[in-house]
PDB file of N, CA and C in Angstrom:
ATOM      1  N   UNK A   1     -61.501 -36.387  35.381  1.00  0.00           N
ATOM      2  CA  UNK A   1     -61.173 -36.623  36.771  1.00  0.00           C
ATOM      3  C   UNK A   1     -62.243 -35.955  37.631  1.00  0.00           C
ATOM      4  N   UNK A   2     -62.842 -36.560  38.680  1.00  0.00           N
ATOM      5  CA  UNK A   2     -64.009 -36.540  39.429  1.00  0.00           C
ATOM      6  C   UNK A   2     -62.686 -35.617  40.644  1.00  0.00           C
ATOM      7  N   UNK A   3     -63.288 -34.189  41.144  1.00  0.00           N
ATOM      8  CA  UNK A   3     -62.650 -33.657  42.494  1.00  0.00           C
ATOM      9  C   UNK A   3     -63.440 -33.532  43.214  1.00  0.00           C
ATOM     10  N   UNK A   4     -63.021 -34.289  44.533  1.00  0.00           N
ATOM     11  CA  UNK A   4     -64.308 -33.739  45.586  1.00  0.00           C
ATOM     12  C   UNK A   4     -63.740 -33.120  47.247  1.00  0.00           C
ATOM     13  N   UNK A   5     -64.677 -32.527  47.546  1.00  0.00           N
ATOM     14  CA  UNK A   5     -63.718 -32.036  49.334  1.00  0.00           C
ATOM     15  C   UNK A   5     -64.592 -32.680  50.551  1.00  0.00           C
ATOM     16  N   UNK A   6     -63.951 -33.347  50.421  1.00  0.00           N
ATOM     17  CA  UNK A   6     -63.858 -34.132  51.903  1.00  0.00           C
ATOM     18  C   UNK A   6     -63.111 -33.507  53.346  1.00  0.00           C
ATOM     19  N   UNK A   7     -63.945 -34.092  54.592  1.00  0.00           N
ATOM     20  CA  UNK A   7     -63.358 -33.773  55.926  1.00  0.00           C
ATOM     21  C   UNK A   7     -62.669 -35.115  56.512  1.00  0.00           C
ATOM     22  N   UNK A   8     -62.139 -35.250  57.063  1.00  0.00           N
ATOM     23  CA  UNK A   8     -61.727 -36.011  58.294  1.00  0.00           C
ATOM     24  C   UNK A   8     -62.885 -36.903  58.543  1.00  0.00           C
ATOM     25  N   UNK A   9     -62.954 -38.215  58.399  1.00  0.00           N
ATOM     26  CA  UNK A   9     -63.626 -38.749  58.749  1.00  0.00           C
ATOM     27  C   UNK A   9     -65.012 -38.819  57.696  1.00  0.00           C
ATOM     28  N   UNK A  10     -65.049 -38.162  56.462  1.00  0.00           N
ATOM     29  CA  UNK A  10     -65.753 -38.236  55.503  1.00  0.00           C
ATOM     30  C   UNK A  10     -65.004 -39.379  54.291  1.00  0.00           C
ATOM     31  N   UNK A  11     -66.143 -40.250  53.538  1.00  0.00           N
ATOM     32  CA  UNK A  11     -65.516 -40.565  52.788  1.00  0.00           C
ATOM     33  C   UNK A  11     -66.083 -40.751  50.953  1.00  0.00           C
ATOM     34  N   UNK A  12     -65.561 -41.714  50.419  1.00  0.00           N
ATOM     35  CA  UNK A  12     -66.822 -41.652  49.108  1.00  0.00           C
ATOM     36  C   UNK A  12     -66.161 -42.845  48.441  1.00  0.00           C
ATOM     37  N   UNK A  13     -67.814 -43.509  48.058  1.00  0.00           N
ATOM     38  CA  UNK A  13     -67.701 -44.573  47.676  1.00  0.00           C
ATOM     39  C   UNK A  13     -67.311 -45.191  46.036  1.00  0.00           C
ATOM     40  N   UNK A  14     -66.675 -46.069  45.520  1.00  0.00           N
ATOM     41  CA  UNK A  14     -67.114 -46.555  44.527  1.00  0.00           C
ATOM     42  C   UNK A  14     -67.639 -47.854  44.013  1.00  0.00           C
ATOM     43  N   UNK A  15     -68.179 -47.849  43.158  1.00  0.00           N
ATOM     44  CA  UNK A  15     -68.698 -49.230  42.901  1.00  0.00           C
ATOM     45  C   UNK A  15     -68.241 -50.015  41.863  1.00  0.00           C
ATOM     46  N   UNK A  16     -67.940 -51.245  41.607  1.00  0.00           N
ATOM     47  CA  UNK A  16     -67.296 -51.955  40.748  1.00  0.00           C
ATOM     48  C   UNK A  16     -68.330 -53.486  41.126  1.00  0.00           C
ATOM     49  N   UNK A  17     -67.669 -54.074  39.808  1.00  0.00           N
ATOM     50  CA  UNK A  17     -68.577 -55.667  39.545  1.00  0.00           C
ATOM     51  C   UNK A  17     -67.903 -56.535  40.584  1.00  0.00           C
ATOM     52  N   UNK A  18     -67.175 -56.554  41.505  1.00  0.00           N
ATOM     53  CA  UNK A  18     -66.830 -56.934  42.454  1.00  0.00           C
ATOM     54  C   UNK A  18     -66.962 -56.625  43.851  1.00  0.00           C
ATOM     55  N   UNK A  19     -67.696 -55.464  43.797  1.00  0.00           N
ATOM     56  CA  UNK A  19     -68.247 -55.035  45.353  1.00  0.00           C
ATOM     57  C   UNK A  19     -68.115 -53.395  45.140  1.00  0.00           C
ATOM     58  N   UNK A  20     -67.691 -53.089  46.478  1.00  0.00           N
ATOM     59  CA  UNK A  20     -67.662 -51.596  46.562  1.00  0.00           C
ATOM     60  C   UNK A  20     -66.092 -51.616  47.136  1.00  0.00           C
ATOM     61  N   UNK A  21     -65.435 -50.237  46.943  1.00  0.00           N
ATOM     62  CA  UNK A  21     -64.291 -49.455  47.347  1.00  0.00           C
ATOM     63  C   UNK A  21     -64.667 -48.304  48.428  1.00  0.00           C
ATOM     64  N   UNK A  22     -64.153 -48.290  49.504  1.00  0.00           N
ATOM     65  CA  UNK A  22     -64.652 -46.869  50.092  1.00  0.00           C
ATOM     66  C   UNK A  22     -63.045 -46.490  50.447  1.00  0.00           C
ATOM     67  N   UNK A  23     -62.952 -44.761  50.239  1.00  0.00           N
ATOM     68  CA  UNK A  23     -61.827 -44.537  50.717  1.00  0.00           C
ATOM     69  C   UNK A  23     -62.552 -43.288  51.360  1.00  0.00           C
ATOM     70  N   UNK A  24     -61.858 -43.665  52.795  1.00  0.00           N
ATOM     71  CA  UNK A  24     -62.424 -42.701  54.161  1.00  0.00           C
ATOM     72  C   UNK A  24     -60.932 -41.585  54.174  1.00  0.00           C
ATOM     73  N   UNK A  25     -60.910 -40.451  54.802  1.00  0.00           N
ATOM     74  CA  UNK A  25     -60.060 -39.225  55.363  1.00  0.00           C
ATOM     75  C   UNK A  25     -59.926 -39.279  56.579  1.00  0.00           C
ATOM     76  N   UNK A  26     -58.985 -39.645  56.934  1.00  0.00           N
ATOM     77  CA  UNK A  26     -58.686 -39.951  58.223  1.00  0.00           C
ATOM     78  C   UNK A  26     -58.059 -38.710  59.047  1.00  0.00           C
ATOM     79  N   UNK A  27     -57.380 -37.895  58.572  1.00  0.00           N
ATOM     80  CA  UNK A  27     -56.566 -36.857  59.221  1.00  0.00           C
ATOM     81  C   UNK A  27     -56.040 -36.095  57.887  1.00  0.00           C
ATOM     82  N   UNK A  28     -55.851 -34.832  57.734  1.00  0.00           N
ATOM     83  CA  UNK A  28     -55.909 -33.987  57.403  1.00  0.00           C
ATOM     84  C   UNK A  28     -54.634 -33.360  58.186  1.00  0.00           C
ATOM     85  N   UNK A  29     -53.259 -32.749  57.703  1.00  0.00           N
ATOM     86  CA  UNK A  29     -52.677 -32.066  58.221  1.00  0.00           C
ATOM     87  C   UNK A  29     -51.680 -31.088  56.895  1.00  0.00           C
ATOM     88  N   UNK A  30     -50.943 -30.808  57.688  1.00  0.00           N
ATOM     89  CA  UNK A  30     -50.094 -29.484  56.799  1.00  0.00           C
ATOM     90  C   UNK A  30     -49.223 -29.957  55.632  1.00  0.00           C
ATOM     91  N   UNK A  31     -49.695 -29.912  54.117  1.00  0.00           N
ATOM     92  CA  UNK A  31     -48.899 -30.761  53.227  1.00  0.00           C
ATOM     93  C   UNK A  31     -49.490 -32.779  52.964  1.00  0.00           C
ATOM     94  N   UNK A  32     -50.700 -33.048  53.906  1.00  0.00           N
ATOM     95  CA  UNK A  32     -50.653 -34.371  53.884  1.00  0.00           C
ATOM     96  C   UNK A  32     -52.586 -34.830  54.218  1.00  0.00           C
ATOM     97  N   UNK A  33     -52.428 -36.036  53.504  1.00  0.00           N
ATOM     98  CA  UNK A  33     -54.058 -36.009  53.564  1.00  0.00           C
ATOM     99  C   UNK A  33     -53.952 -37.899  54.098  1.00  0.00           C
ATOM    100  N   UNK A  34     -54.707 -38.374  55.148  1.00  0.00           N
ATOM    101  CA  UNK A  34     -54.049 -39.421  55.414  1.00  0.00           C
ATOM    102  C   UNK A  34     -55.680 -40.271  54.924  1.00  0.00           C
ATOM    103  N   UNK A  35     -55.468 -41.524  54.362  1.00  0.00           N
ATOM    104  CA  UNK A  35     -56.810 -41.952  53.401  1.00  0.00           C
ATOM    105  C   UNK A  35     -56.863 -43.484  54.263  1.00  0.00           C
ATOM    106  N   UNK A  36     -58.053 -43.958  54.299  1.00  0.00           N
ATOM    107  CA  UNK A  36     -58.131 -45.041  54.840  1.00  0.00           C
ATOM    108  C   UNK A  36     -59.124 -46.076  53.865  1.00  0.00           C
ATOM    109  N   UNK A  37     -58.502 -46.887  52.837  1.00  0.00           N
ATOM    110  CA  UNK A  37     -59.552 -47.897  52.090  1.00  0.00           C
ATOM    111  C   UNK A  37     -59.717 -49.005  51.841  1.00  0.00           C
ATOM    112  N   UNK A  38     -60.950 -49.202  51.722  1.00  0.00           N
ATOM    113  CA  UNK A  38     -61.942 -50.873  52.191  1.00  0.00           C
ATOM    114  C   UNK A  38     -61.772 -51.359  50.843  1.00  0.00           C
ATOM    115  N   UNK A  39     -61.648 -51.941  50.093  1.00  0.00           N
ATOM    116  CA  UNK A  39     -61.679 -52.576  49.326  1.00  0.00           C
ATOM    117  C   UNK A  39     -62.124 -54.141  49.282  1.00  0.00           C
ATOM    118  N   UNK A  40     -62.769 -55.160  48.663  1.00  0.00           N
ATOM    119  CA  UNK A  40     -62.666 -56.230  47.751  1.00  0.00           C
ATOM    120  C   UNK A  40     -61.780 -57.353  48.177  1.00  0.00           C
ATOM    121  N   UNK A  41     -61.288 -58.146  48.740  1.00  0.00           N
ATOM    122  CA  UNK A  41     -60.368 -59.267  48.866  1.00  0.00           C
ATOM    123  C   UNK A  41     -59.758 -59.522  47.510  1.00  0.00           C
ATOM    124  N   UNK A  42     -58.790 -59.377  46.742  1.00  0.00           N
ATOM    125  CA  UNK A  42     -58.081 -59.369  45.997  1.00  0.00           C
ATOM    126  C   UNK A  42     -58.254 -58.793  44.746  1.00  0.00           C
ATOM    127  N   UNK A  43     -57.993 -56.898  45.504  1.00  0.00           N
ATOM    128  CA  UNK A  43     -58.223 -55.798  44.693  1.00  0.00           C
ATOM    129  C   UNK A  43     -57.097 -55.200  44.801  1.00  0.00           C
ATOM    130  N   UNK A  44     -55.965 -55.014  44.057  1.00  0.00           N
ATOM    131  CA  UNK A  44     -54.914 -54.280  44.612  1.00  0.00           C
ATOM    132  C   UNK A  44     -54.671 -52.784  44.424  1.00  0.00           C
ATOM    133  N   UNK A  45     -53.766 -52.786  45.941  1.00  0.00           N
ATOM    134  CA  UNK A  45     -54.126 -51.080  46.251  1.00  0.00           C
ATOM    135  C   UNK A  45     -52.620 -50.499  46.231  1.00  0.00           C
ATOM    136  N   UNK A  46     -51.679 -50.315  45.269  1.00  0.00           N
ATOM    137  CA  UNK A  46     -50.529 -49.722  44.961  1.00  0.00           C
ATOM    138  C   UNK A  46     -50.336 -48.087  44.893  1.00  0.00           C
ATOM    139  N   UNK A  47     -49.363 -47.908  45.288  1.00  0.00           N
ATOM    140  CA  UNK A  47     -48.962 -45.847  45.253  1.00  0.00           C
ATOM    141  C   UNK A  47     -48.661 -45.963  44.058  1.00  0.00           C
ATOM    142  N   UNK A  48     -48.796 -44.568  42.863  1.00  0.00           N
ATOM    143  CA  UNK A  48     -49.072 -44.495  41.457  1.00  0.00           C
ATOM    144  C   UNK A  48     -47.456 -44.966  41.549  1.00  0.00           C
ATOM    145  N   UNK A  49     -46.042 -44.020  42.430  1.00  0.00           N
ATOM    146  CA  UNK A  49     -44.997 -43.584  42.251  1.00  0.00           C
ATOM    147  C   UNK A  49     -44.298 -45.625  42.326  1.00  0.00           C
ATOM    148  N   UNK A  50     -45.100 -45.678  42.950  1.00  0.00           N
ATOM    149  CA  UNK A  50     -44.519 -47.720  43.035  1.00  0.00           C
ATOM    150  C   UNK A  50     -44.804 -48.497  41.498  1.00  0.00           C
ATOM    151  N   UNK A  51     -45.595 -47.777  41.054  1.00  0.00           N
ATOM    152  CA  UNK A  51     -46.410 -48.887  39.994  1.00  0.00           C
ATOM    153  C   UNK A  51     -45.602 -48.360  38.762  1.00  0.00           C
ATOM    154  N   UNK A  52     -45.185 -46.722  38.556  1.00  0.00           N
ATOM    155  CA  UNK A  52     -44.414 -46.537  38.019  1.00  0.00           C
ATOM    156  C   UNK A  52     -42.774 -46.917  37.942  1.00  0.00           C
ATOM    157  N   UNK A  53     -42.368 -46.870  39.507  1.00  0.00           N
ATOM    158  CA  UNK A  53     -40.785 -47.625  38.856  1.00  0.00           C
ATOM    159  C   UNK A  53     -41.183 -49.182  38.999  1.00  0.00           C
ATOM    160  N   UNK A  54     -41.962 -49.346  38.939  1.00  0.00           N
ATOM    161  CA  UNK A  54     -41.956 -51.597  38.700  1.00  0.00           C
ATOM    162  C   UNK A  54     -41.849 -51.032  37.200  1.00  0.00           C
ATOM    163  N   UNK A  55     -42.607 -50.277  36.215  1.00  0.00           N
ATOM    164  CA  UNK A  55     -42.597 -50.161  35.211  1.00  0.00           C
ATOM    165  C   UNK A  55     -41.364 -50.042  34.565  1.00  0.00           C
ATOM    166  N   UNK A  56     -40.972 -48.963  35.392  1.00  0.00           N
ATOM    167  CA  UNK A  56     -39.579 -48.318  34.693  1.00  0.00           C
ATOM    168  C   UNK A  56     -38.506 -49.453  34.967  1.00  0.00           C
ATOM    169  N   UNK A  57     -38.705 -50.429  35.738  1.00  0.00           N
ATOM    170  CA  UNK A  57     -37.757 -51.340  36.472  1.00  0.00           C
ATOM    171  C   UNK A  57     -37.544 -52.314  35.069  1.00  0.00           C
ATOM    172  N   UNK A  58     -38.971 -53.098  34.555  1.00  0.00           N
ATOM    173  CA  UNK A  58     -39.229 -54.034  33.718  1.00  0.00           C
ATOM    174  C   UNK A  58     -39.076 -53.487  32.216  1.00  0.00           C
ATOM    175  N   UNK A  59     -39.362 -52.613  32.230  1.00  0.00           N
ATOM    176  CA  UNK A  59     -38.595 -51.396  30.513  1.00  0.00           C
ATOM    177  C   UNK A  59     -37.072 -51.791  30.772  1.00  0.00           C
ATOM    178  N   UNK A  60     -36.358 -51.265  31.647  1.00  0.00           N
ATOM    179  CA  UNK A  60     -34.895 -51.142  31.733  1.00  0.00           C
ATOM    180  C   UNK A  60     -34.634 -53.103  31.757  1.00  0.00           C
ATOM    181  N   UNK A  61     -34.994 -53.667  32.414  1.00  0.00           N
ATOM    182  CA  UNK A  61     -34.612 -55.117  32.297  1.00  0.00           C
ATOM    183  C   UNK A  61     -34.840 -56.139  30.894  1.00  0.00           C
ATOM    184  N   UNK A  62     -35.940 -55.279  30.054  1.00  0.00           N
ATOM    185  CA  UNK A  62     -36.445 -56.103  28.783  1.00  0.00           C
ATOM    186  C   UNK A  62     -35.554 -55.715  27.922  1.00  0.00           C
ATOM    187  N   UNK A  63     -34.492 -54.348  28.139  1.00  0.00           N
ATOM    188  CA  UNK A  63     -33.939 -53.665  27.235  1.00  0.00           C
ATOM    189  C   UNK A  63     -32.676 -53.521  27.532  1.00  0.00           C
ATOM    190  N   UNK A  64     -31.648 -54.345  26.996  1.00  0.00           N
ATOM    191  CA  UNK A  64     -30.173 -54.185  27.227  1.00  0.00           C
ATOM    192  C   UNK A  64     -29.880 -52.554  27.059  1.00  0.00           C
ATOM    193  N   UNK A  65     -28.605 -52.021  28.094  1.00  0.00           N
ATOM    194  CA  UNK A  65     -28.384 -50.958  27.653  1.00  0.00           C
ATOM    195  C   UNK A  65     -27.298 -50.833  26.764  1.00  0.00           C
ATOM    196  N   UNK A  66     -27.902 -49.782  25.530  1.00  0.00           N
ATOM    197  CA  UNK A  66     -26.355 -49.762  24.863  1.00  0.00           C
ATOM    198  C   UNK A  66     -25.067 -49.867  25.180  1.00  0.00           C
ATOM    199  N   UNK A  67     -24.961 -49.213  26.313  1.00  0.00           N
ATOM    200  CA  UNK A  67     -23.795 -48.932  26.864  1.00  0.00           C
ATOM    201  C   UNK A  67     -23.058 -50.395  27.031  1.00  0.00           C
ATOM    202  N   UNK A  68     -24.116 -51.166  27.729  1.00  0.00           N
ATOM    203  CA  UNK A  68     -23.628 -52.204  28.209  1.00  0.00           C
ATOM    204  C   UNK A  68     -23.235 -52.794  26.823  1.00  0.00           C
ATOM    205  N   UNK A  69     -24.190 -53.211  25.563  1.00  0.00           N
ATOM    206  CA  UNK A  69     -23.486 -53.814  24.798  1.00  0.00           C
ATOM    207  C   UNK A  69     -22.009 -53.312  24.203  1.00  0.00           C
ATOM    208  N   UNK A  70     -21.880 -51.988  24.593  1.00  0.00           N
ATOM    209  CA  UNK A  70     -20.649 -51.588  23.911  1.00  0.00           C
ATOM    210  C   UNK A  70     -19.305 -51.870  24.966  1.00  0.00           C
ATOM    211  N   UNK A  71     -19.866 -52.125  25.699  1.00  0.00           N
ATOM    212  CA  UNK A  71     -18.581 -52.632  26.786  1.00  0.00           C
ATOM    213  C   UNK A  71     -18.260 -54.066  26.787  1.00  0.00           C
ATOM    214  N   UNK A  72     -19.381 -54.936  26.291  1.00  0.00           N
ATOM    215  CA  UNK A  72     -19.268 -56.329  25.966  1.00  0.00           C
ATOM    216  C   UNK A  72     -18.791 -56.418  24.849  1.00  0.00           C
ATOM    217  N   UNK A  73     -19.433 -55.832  24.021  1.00  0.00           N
ATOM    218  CA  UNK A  73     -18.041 -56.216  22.445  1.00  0.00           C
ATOM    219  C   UNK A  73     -16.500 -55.267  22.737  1.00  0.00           C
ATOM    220  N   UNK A  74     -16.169 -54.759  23.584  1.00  0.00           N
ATOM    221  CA  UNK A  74     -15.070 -54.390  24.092  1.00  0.00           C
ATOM    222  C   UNK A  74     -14.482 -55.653  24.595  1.00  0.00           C
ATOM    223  N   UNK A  75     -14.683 -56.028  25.705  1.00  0.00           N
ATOM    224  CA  UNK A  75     -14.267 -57.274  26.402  1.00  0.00           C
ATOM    225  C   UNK A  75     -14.115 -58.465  25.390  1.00  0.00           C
ATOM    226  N   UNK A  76     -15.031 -58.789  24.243  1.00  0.00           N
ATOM    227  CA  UNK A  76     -15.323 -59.576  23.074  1.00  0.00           C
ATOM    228  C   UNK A  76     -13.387 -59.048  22.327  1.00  0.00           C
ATOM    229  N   UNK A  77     -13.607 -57.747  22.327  1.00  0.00           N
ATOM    230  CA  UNK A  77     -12.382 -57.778  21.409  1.00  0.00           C
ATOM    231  C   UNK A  77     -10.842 -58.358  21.610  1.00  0.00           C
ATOM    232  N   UNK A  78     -11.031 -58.060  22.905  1.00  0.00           N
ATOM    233  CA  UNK A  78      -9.743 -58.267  23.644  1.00  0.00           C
ATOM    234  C   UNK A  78      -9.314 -59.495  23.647  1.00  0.00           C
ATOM    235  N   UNK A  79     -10.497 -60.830  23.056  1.00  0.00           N
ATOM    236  CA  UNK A  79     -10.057 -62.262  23.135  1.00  0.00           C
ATOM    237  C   UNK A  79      -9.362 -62.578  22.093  1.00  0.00           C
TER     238      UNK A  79
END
């Protein structure tokens, strides 16, 4: 992992086979760093914490929960 210190209004570039990324520092305050970035026309720019529950969303949907099957062969028994 690359760390770097940036100001307000400083930013740093990257480069990819599709152009460049720049993410600028826009404001700087107590607890919060506010980022401003250029990207590519159909480069997508997701928060890690989003990309993780789509994940956790599509795990839990591919995967019946036990529970649930044990409440369905419950209901199953009762016929």
């Amino acid at each position: 992992m690359l760390i770097l210190s940036r100001k307000p209004e400083e930013s740093v570039m990257i480069q990819t086979q599709d152009g460049s990324i720049e993410i600028v520092v826009t404001e700087i305050a107590t607890g919060k760093v506010r980022l401003g970035i250029s990207a590519p026309h159909g480069c997508k720019i997701l928060r890690k914490e989003l990309v993780q529950t789509m994940e956790y969303n599509l795990q839990a949907a591919n995967k019946p929960s036990t529970h649930l099957k044990d409440l369905m062969a419950k209901f199953k028994d009762k016929d």
